[in-house]
PDB file of N, CA and C in Angstrom:
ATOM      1  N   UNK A   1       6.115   7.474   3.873  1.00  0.00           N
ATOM      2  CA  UNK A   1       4.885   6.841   4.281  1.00  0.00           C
ATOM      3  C   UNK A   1       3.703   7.800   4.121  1.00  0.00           C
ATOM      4  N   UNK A   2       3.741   9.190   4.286  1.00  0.00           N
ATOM      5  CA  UNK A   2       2.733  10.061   4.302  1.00  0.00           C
ATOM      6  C   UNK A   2       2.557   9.847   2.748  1.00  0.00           C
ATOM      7  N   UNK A   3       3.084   9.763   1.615  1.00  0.00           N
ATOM      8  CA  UNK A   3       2.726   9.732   0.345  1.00  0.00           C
ATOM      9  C   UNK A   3       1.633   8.393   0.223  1.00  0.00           C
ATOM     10  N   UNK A   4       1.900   7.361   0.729  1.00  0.00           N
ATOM     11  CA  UNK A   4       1.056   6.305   0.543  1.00  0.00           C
ATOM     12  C   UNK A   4      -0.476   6.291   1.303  1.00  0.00           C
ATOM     13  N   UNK A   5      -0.277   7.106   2.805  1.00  0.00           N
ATOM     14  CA  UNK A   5      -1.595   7.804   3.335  1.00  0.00           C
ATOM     15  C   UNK A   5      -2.662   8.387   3.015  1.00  0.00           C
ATOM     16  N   UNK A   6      -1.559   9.510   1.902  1.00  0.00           N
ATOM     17  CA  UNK A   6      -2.613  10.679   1.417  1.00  0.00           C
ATOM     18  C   UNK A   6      -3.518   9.812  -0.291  1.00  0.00           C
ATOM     19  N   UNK A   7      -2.471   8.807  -0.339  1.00  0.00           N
ATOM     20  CA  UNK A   7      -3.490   8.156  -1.372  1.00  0.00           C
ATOM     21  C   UNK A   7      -4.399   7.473  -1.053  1.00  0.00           C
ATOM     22  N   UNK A   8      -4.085   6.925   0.031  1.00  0.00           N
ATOM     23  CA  UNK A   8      -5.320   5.800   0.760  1.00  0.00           C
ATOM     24  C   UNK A   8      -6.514   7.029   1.121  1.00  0.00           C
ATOM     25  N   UNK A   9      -6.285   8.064   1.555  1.00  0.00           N
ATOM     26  CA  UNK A   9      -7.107   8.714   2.240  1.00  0.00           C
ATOM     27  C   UNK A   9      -8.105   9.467   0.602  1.00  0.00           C
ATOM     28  N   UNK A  10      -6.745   9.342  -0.715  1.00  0.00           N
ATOM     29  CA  UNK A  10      -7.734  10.289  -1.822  1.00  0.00           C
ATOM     30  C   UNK A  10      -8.942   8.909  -2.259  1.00  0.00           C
ATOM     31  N   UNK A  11      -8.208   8.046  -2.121  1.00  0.00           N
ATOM     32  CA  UNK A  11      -8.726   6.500  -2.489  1.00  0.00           C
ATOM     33  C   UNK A  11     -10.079   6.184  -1.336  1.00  0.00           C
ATOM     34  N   UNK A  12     -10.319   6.513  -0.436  1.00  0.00           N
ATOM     35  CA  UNK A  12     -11.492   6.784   1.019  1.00  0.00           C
ATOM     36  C   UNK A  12     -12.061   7.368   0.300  1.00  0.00           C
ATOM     37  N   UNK A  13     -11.787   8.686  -0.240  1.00  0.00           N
ATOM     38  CA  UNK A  13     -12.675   9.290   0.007  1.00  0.00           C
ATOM     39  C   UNK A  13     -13.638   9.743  -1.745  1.00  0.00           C
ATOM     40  N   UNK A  14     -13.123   8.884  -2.510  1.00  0.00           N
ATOM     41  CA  UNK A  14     -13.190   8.858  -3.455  1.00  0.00           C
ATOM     42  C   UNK A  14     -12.985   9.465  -4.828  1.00  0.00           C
ATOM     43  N   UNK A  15     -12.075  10.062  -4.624  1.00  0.00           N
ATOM     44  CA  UNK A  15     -11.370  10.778  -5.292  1.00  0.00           C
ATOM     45  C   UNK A  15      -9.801  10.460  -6.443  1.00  0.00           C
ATOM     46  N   UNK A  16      -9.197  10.729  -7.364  1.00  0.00           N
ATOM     47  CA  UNK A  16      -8.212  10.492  -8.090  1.00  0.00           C
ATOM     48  C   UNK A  16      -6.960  10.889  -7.580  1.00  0.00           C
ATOM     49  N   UNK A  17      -6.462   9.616  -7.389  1.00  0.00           N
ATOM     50  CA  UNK A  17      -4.733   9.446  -7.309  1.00  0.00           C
ATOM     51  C   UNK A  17      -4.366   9.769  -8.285  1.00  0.00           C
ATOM     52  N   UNK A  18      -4.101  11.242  -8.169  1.00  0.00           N
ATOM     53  CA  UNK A  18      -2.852  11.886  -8.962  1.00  0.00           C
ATOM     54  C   UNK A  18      -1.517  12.742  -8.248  1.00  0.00           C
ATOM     55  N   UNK A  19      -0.952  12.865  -8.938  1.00  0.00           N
ATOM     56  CA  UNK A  19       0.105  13.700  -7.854  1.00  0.00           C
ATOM     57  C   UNK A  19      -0.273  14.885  -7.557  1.00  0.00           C
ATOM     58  N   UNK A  20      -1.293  15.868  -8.290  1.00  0.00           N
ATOM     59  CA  UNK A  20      -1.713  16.974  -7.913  1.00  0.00           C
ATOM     60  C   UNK A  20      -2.190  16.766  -6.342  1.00  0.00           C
ATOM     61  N   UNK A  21      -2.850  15.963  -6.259  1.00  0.00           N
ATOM     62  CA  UNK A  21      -3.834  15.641  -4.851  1.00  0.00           C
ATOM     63  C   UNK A  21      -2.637  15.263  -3.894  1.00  0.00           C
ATOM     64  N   UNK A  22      -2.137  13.896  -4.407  1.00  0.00           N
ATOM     65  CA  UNK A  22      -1.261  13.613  -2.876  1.00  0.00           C
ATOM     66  C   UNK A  22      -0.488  14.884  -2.696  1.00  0.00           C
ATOM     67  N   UNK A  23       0.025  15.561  -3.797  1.00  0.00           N
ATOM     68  CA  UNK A  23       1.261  17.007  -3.044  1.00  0.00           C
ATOM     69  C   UNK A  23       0.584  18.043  -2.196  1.00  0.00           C
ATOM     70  N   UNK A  24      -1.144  18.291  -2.459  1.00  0.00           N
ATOM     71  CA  UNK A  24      -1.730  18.969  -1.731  1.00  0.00           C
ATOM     72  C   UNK A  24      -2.055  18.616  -0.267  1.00  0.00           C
ATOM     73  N   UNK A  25      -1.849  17.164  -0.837  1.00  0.00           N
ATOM     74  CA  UNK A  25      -2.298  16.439   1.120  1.00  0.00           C
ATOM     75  C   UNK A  25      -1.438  16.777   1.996  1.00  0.00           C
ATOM     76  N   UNK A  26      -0.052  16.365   1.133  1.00  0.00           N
ATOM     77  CA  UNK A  26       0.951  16.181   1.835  1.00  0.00           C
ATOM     78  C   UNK A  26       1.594  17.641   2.213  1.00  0.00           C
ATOM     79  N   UNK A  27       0.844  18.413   1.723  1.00  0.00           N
ATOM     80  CA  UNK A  27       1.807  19.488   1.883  1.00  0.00           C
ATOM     81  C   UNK A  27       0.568  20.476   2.822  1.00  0.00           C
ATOM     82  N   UNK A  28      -0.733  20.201   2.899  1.00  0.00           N
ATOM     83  CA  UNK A  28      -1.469  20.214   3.867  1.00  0.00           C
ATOM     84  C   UNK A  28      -1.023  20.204   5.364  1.00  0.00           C
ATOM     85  N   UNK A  29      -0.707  18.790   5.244  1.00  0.00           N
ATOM     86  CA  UNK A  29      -0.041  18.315   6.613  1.00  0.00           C
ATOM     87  C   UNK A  29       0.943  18.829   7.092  1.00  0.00           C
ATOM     88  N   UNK A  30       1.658  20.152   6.619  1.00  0.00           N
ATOM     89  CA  UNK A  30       3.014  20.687   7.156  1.00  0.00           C
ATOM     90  C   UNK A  30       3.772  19.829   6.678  1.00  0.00           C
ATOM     91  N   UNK A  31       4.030  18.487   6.004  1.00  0.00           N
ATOM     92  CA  UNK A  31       5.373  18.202   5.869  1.00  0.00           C
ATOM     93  C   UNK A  31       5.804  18.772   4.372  1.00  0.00           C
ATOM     94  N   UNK A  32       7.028  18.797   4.238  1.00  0.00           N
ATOM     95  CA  UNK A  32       7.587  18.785   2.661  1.00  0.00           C
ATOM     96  C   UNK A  32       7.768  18.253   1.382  1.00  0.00           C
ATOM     97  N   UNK A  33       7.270  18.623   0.469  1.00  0.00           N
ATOM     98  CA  UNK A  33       7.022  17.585  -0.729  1.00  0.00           C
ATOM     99  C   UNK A  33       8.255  17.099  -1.242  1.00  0.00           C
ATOM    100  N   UNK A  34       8.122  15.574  -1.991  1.00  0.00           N
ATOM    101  CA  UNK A  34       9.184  15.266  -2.422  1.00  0.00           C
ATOM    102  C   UNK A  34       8.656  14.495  -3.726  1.00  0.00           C
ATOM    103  N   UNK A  35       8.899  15.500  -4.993  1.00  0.00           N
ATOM    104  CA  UNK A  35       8.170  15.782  -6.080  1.00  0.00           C
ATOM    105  C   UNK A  35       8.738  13.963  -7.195  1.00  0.00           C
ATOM    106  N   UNK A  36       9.594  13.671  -6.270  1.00  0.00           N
ATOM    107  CA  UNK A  36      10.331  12.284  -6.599  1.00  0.00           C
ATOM    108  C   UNK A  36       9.470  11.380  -6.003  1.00  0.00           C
ATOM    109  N   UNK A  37       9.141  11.093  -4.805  1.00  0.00           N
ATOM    110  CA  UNK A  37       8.545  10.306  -4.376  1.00  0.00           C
ATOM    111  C   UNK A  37       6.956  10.263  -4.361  1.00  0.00           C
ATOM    112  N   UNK A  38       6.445  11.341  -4.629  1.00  0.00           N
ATOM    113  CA  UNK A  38       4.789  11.523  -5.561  1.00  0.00           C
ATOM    114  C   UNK A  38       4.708  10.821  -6.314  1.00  0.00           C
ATOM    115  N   UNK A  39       5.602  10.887  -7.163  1.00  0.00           N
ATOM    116  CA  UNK A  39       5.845  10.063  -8.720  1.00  0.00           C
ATOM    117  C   UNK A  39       5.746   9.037  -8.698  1.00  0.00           C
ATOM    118  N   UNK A  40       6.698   8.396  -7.692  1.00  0.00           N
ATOM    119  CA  UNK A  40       7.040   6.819  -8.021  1.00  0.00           C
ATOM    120  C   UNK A  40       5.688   6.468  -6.923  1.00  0.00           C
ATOM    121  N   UNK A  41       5.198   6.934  -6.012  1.00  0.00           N
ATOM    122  CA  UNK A  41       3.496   6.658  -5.501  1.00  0.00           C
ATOM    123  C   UNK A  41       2.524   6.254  -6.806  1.00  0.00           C
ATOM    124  N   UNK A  42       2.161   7.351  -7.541  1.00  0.00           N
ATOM    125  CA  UNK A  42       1.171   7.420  -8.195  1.00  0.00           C
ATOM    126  C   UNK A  42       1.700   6.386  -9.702  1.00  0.00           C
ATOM    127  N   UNK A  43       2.810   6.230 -10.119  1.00  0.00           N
ATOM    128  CA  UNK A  43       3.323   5.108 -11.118  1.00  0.00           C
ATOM    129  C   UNK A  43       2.962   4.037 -10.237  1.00  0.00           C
ATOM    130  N   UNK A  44       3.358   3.675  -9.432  1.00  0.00           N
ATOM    131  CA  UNK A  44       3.065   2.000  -8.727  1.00  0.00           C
ATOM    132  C   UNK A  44       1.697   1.620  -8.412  1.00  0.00           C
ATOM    133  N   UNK A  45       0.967   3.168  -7.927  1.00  0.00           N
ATOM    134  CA  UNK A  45      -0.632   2.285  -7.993  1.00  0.00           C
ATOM    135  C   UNK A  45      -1.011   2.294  -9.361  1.00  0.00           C
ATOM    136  N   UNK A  46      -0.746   3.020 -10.344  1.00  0.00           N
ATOM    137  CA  UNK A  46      -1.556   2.711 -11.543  1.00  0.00           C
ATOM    138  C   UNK A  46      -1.346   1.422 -11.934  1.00  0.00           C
ATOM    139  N   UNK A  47      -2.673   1.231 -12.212  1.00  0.00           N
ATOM    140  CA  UNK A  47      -3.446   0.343 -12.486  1.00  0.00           C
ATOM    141  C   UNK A  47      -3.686  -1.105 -11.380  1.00  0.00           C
ATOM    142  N   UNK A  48      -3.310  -0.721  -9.972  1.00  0.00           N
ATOM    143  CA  UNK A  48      -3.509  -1.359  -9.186  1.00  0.00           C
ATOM    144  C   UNK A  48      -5.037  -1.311  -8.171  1.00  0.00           C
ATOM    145  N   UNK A  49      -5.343  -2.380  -8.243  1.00  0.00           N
ATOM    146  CA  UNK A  49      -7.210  -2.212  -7.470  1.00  0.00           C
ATOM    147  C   UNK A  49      -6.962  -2.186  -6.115  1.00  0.00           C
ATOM    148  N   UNK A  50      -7.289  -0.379  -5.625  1.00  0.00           N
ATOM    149  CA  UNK A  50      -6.636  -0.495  -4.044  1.00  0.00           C
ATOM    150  C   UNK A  50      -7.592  -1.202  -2.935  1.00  0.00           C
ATOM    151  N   UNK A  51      -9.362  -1.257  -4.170  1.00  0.00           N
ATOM    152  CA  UNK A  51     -10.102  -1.993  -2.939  1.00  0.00           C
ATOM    153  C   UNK A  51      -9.355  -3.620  -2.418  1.00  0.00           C
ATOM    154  N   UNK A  52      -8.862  -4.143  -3.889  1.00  0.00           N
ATOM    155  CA  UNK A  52      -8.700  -5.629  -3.769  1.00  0.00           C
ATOM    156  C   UNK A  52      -7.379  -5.566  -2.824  1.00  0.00           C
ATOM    157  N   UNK A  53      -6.701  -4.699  -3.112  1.00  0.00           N
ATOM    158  CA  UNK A  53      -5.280  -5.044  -2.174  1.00  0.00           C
ATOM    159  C   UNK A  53      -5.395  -4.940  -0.743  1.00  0.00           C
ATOM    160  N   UNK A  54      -6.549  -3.857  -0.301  1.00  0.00           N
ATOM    161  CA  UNK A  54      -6.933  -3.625   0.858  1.00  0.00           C
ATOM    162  C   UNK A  54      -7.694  -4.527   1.245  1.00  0.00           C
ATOM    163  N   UNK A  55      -8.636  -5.840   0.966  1.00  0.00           N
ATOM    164  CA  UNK A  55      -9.117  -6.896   0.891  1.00  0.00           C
ATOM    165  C   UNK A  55      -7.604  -7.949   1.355  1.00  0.00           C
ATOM    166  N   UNK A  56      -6.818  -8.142   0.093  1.00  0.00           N
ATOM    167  CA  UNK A  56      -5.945  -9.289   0.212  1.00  0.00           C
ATOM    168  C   UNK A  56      -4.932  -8.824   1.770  1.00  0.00           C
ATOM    169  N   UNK A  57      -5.036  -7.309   1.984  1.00  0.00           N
ATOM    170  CA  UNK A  57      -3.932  -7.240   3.200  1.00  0.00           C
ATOM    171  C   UNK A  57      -4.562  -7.453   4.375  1.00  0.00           C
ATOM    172  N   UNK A  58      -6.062  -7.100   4.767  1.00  0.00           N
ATOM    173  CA  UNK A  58      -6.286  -8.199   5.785  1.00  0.00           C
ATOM    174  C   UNK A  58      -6.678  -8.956   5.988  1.00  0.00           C
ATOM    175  N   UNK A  59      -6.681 -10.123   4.859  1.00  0.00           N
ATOM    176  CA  UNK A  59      -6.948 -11.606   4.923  1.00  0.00           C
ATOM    177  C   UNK A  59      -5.758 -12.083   4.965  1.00  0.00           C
ATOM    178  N   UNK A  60      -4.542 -11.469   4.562  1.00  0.00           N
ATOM    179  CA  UNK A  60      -3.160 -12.205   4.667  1.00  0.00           C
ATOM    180  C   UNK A  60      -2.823 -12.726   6.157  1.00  0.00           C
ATOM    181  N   UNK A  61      -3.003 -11.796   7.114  1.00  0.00           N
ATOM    182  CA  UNK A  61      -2.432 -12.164   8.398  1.00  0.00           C
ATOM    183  C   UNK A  61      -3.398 -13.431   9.364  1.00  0.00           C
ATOM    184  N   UNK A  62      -4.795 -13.525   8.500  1.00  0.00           N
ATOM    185  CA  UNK A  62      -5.196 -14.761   8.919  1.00  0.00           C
ATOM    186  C   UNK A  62      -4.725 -15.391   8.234  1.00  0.00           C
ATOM    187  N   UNK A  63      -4.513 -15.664   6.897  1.00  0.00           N
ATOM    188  CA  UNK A  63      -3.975 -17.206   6.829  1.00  0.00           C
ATOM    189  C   UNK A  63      -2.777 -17.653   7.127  1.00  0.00           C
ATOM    190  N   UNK A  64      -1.570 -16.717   7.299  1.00  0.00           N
ATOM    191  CA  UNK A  64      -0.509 -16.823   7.873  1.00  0.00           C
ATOM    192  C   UNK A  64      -0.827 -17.366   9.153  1.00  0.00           C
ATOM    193  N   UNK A  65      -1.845 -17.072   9.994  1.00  0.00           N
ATOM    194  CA  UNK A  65      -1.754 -17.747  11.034  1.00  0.00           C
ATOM    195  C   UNK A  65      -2.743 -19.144  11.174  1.00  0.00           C
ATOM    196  N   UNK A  66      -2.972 -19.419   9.923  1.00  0.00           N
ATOM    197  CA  UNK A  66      -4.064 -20.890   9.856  1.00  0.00           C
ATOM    198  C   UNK A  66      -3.185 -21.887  10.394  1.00  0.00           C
ATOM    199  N   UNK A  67      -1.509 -21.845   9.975  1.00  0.00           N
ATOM    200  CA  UNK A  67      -0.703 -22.658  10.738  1.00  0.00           C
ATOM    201  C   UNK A  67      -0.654 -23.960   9.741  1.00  0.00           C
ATOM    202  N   UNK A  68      -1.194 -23.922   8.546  1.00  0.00           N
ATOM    203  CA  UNK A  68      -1.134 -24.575   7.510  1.00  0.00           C
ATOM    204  C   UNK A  68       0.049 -24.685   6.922  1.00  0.00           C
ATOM    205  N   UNK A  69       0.386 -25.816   6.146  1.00  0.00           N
ATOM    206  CA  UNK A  69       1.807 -26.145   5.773  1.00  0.00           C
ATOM    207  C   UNK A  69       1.802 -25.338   3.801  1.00  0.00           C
ATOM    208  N   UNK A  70       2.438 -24.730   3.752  1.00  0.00           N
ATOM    209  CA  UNK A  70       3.350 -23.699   2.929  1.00  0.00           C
ATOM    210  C   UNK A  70       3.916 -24.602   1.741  1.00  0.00           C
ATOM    211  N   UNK A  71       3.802 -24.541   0.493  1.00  0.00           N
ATOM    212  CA  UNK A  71       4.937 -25.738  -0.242  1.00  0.00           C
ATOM    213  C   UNK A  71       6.041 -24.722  -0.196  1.00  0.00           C
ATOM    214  N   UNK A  72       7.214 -25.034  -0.156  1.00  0.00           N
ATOM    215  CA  UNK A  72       8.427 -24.787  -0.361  1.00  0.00           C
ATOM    216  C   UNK A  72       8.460 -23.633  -2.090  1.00  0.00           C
ATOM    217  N   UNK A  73       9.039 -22.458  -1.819  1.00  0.00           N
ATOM    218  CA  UNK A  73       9.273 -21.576  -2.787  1.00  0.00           C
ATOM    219  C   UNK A  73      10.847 -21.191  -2.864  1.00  0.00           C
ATOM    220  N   UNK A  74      10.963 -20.789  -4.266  1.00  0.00           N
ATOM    221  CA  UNK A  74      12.247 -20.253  -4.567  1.00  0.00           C
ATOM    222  C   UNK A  74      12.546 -19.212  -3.674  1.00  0.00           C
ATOM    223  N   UNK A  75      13.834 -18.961  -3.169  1.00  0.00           N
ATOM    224  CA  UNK A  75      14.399 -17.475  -2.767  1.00  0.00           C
ATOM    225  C   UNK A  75      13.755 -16.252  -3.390  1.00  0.00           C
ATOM    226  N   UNK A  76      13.312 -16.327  -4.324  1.00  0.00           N
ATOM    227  CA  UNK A  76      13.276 -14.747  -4.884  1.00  0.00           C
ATOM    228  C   UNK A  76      11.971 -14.947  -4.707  1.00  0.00           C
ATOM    229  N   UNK A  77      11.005 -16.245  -5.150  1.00  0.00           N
ATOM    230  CA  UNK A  77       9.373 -15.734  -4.825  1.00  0.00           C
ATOM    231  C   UNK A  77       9.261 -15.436  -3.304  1.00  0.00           C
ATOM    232  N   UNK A  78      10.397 -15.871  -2.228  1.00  0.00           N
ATOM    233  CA  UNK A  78       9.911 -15.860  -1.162  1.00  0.00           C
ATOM    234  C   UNK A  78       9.982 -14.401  -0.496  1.00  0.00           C
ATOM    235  N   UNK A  79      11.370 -13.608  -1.177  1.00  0.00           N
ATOM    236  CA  UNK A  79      11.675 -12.373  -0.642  1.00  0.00           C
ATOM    237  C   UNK A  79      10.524 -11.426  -1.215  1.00  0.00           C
ATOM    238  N   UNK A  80       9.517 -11.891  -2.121  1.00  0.00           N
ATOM    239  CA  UNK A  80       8.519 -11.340  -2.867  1.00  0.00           C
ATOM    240  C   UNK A  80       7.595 -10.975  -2.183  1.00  0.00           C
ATOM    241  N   UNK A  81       7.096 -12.325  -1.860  1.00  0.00           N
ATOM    242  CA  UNK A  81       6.146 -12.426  -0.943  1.00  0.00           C
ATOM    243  C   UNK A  81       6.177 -11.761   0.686  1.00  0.00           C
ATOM    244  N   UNK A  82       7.415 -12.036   1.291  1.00  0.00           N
ATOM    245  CA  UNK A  82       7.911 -11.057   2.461  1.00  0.00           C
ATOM    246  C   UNK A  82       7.484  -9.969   2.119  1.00  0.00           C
ATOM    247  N   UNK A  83       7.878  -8.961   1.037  1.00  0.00           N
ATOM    248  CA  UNK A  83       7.741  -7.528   0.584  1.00  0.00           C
ATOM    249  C   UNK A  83       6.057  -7.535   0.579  1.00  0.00           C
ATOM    250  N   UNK A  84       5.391  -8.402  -0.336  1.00  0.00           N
ATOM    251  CA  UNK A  84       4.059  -8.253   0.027  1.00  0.00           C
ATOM    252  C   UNK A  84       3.512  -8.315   1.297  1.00  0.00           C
ATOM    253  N   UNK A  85       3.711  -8.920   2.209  1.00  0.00           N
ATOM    254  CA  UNK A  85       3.206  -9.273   3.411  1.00  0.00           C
ATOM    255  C   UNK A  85       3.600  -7.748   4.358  1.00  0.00           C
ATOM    256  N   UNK A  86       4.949  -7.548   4.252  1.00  0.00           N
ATOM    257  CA  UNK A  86       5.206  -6.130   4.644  1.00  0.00           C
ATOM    258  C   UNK A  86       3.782  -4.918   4.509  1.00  0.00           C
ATOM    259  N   UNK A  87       3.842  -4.897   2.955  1.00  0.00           N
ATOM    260  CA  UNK A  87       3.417  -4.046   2.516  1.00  0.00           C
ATOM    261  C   UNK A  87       1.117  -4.290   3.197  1.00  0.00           C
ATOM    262  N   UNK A  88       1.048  -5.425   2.697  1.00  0.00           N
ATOM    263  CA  UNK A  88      -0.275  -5.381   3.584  1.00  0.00           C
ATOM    264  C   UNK A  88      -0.092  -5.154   5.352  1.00  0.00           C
ATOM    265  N   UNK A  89       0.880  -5.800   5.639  1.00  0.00           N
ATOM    266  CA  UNK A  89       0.851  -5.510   7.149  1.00  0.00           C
ATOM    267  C   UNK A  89       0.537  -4.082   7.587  1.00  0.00           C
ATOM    268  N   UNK A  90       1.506  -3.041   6.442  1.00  0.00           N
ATOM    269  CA  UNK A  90       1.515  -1.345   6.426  1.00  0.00           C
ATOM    270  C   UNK A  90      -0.152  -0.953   6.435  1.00  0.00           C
ATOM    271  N   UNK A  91      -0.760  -1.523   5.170  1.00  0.00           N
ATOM    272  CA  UNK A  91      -2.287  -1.364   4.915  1.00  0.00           C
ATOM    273  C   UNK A  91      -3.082  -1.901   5.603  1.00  0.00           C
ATOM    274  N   UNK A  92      -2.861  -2.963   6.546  1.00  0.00           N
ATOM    275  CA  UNK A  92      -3.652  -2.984   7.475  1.00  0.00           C
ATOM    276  C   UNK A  92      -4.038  -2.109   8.538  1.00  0.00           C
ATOM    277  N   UNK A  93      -2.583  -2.176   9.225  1.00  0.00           N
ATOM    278  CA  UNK A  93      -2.319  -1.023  10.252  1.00  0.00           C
ATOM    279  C   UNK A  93      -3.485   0.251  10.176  1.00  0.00           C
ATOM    280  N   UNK A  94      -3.410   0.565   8.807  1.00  0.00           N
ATOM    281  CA  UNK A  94      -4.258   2.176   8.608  1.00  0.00           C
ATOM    282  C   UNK A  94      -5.972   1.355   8.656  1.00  0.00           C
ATOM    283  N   UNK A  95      -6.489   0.883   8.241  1.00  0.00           N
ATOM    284  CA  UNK A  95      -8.058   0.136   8.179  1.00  0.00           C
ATOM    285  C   UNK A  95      -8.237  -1.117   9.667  1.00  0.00           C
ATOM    286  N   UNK A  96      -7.126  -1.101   9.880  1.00  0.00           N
ATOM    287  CA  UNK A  96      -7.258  -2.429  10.887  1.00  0.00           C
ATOM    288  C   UNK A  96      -9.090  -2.556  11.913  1.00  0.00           C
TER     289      UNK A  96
END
């Protein structure tokens, strides 16, 4: 989780998500780098818009609660969407 922090925080403050930066954050903070999990951080946001995702994660938990009727989805879009909802719930938490 601290890997996804120190990007939100290079992403604040306006600066480039690269692994140079998050290993310095992270290794700032006293914890230990894990030169594996930098990687797969900085591959998954590329080319992802962290303003828009940080937008879509806290508008998600209002419309989840509009209480509006849902059409029916496949198993796999639904475990999708769970993972997304997770994942904004995480990004909220930090901007809430």
């Amino acid at each position: 989780m601290e890997y996804i922090y120190a990007a939100l925080l290079l992403h604040k403050a306006g600066k480039e998500v690269t692994e140079d930066a998050i290993s310095n954050i992270v290794k700032a903070s006293g914890a230990t780098v894990d030169e594996a999990k930098v990687k797969t951080v900085v591959a998954s946001l590329k080319g992802v818009d962290i303003e828009k995702a940080l937008a879509e994660a806290v508008a998600m938990p209002v419309a989840a609660a509009s209480g509006g009727a849902a059409p029916a989805a496949d198993k796999k879009e639904e475990k999708h969407e769970e993972k997304q909802e997770e994942a904004a719930e995480g990004l909220a938490a930090l901007f809430g």
